[in-house]
C-alpha atoms as a PDB file:
ATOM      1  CA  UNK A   1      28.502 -28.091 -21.304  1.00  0.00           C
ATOM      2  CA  UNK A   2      31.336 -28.154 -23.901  1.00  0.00           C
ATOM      3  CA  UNK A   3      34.057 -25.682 -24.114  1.00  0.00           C
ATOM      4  CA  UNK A   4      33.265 -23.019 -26.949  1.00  0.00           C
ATOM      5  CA  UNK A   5      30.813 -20.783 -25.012  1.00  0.00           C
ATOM      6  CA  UNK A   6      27.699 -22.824 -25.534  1.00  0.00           C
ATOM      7  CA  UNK A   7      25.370 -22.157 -22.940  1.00  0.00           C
ATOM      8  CA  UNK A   8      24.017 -25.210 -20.103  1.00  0.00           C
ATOM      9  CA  UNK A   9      20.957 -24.904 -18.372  1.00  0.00           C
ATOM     10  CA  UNK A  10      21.593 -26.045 -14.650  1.00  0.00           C
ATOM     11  CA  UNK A  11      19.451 -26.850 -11.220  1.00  0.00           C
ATOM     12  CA  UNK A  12      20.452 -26.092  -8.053  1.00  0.00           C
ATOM     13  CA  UNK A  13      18.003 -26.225  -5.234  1.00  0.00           C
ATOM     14  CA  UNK A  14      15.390 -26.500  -7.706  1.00  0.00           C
ATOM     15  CA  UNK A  15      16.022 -23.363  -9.860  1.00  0.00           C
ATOM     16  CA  UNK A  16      16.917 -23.374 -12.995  1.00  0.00           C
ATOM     17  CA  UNK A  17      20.363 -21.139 -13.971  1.00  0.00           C
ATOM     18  CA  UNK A  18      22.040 -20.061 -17.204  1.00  0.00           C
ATOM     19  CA  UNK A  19      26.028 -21.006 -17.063  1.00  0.00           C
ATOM     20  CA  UNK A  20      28.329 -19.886 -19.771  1.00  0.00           C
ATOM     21  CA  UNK A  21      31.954 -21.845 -20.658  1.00  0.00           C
ATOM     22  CA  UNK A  22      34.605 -18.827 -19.560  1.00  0.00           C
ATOM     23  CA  UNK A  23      37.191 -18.469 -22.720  1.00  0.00           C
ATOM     24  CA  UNK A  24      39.658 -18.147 -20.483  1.00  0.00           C
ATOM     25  CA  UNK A  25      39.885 -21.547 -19.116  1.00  0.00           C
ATOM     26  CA  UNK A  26      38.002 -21.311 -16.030  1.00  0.00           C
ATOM     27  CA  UNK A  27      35.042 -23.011 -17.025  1.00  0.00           C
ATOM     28  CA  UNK A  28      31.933 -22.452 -16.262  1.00  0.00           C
ATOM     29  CA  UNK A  29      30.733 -18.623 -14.884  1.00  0.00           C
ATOM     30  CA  UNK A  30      27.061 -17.792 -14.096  1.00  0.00           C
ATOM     31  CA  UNK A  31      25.335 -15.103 -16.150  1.00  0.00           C
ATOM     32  CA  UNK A  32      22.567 -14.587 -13.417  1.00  0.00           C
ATOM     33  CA  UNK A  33      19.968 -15.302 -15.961  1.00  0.00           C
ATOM     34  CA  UNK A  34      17.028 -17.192 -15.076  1.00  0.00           C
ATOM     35  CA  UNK A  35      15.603 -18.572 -18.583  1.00  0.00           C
ATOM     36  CA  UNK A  36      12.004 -19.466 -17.320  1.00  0.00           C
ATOM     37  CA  UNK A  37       9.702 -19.038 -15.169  1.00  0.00           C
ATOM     38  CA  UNK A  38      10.530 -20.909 -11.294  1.00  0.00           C
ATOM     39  CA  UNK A  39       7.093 -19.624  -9.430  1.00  0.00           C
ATOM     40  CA  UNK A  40       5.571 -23.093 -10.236  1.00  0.00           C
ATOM     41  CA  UNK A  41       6.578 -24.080  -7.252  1.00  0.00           C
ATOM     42  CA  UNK A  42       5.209 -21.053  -5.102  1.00  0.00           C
ATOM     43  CA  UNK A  43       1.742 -21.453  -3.316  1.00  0.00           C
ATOM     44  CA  UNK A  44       0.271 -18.384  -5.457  1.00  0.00           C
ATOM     45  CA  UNK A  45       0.758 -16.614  -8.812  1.00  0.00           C
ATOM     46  CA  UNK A  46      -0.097 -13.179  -7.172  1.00  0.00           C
ATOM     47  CA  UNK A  47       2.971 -10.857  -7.024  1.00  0.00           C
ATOM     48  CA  UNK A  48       4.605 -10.413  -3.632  1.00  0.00           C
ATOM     49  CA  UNK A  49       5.063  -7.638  -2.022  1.00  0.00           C
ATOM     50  CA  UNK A  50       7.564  -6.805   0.849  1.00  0.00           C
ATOM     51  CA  UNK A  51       6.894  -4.988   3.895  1.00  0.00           C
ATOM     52  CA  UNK A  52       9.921  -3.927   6.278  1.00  0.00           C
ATOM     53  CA  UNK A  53       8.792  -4.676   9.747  1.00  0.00           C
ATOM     54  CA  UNK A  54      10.610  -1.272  11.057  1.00  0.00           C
ATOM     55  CA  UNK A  55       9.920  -0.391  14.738  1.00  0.00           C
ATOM     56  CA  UNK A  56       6.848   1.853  13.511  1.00  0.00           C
ATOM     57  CA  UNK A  57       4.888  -0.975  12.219  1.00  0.00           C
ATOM     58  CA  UNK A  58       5.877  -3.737  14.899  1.00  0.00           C
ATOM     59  CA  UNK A  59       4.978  -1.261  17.278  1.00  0.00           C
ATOM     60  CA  UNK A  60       1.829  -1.484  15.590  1.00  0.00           C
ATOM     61  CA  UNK A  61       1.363  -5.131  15.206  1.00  0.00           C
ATOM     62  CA  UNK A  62       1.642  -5.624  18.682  1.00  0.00           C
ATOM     63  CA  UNK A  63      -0.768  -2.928  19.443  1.00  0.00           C
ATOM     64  CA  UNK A  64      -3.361  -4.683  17.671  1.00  0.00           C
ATOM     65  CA  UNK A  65      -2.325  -8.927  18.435  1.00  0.00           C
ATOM     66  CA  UNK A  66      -4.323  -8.581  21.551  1.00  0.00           C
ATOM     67  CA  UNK A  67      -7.448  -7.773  19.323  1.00  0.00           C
ATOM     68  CA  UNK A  68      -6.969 -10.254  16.363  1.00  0.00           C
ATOM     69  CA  UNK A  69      -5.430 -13.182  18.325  1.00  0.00           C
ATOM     70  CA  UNK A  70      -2.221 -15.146  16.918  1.00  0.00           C
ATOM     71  CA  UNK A  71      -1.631 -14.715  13.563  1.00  0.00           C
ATOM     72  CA  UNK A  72       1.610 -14.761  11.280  1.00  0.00           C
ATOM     73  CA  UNK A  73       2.812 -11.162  10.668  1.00  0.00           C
ATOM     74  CA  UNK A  74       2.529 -11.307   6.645  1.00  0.00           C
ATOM     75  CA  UNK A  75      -1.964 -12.011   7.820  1.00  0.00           C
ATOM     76  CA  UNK A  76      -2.250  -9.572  10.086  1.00  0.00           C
ATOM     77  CA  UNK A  77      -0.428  -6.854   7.637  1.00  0.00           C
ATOM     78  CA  UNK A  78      -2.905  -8.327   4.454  1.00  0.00           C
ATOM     79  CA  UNK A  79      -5.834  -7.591   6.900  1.00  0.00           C
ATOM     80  CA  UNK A  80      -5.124  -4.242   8.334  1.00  0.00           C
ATOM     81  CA  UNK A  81      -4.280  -3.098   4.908  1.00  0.00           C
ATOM     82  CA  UNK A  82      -7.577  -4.442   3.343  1.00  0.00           C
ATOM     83  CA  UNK A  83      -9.171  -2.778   6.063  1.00  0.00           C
ATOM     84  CA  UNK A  84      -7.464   0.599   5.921  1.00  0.00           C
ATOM     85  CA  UNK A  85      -8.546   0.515   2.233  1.00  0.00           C
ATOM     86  CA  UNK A  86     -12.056  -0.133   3.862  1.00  0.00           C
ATOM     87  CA  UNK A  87     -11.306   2.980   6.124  1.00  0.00           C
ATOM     88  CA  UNK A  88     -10.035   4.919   3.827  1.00  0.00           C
ATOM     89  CA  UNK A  89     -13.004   4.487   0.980  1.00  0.00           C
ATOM     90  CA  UNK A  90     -15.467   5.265   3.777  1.00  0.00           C
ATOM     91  CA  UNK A  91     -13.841   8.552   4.956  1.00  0.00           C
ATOM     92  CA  UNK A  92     -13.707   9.668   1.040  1.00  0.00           C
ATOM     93  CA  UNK A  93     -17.722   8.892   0.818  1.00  0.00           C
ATOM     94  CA  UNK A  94     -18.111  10.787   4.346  1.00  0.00           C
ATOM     95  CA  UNK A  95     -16.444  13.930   3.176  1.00  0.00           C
ATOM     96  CA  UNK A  96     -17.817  14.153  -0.057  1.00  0.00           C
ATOM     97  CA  UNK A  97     -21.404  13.894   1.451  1.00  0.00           C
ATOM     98  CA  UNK A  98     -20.651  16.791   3.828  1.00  0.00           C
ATOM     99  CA  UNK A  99     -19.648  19.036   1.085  1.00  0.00           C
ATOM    100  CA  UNK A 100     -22.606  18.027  -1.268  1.00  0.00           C
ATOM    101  CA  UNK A 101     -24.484  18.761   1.972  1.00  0.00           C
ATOM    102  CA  UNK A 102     -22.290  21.784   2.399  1.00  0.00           C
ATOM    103  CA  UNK A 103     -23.575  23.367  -1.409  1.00  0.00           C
ATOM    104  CA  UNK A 104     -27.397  22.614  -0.919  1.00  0.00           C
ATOM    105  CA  UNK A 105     -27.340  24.679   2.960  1.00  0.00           C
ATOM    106  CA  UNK A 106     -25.584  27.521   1.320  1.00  0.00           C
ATOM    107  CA  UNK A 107     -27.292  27.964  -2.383  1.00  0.00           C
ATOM    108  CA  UNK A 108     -30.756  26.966  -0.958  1.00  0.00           C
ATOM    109  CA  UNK A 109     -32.433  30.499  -0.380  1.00  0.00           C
ATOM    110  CA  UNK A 110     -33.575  30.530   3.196  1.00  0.00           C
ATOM    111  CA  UNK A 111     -31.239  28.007   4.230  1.00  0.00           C
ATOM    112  CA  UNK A 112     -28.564  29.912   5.812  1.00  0.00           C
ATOM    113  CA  UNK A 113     -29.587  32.040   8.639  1.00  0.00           C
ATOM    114  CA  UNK A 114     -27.608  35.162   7.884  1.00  0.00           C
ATOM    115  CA  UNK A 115     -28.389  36.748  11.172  1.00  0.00           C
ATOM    116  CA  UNK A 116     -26.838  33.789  13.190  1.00  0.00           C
ATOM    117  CA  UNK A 117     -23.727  33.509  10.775  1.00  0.00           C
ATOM    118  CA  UNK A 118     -22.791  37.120  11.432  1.00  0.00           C
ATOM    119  CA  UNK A 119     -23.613  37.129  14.953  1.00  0.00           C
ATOM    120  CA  UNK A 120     -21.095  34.160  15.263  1.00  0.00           C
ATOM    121  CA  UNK A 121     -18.663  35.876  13.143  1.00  0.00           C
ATOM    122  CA  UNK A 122     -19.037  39.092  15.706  1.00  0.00           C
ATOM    123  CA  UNK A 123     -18.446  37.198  18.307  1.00  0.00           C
ATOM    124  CA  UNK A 124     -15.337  35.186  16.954  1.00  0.00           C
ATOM    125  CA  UNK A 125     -13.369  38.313  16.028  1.00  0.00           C
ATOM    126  CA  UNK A 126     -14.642  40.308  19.075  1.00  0.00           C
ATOM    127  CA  UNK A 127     -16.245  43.172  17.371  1.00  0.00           C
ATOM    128  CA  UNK A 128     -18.850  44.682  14.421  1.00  0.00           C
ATOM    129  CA  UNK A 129     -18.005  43.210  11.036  1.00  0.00           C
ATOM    130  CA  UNK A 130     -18.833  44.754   7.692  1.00  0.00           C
ATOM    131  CA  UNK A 131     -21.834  43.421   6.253  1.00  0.00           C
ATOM    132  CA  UNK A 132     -21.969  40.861   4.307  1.00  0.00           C
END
């Protein structure tokens, strides 16, 4: 790099940085600027995400080591998310089955034992009910 304020395009530990001559005299000053691309050296091109492992959740890890043996943490969070997603999908599909099932009892004529509801009802509140 010359003096002028012409950029240079440095390594350092493999990365590449973006230095800029200082005008003052100082020389050279980062600019935080990373001009391309560095995850050609990481295992995967999937984006990272990260997890804080807060007392909640390694409270919860541990609760669950004994089941899934020894894994690293960053495993065991990528499997009991995938299967909370799991969980979570099958609960949805549960309780929209009960309330299709829900619909057909109560619009099917002769479904709903009227009798038995209101008896129940009676019962609940202790007392007659208005008809209904």
């Amino acid at each position: 790099m010359v003096p002028g304020g012409a950029p240079a395009i440095t390594a350092a530990w493999g990365l590449a940085s973006l230095r800029r001559w200082s005008d003052d005299g100082a020389g050279f000053g980062a600019l935080a600027v990373t001009p391309r691309c560095y995850t050609e050296w990481m295992p995967t091109k999937h984006r990272r995400i990260a997890v804080i492992e807060d007392d909640d959740l390694a409270e919860a890890l541990e609760k669950v080591r004994p089941l899934v043996g020894r894994k690293a943490a960053s495993v065991l969070v990528r499997e009991l998310a995938m299967r909370g997603v799991e969980s979570l999908l099958d609960e949805e599909a549960r309780r929209r089955e009960s309330m299709e099932e829900l619909i057909r009892w109560s619009t099917t004529p002769g479904a709903m034992d009227r009798g038995a509801l209101r008896e129940a009802r009676r019962l609940s509140v202790g007392g007659e009910t208005e008809e209904w």
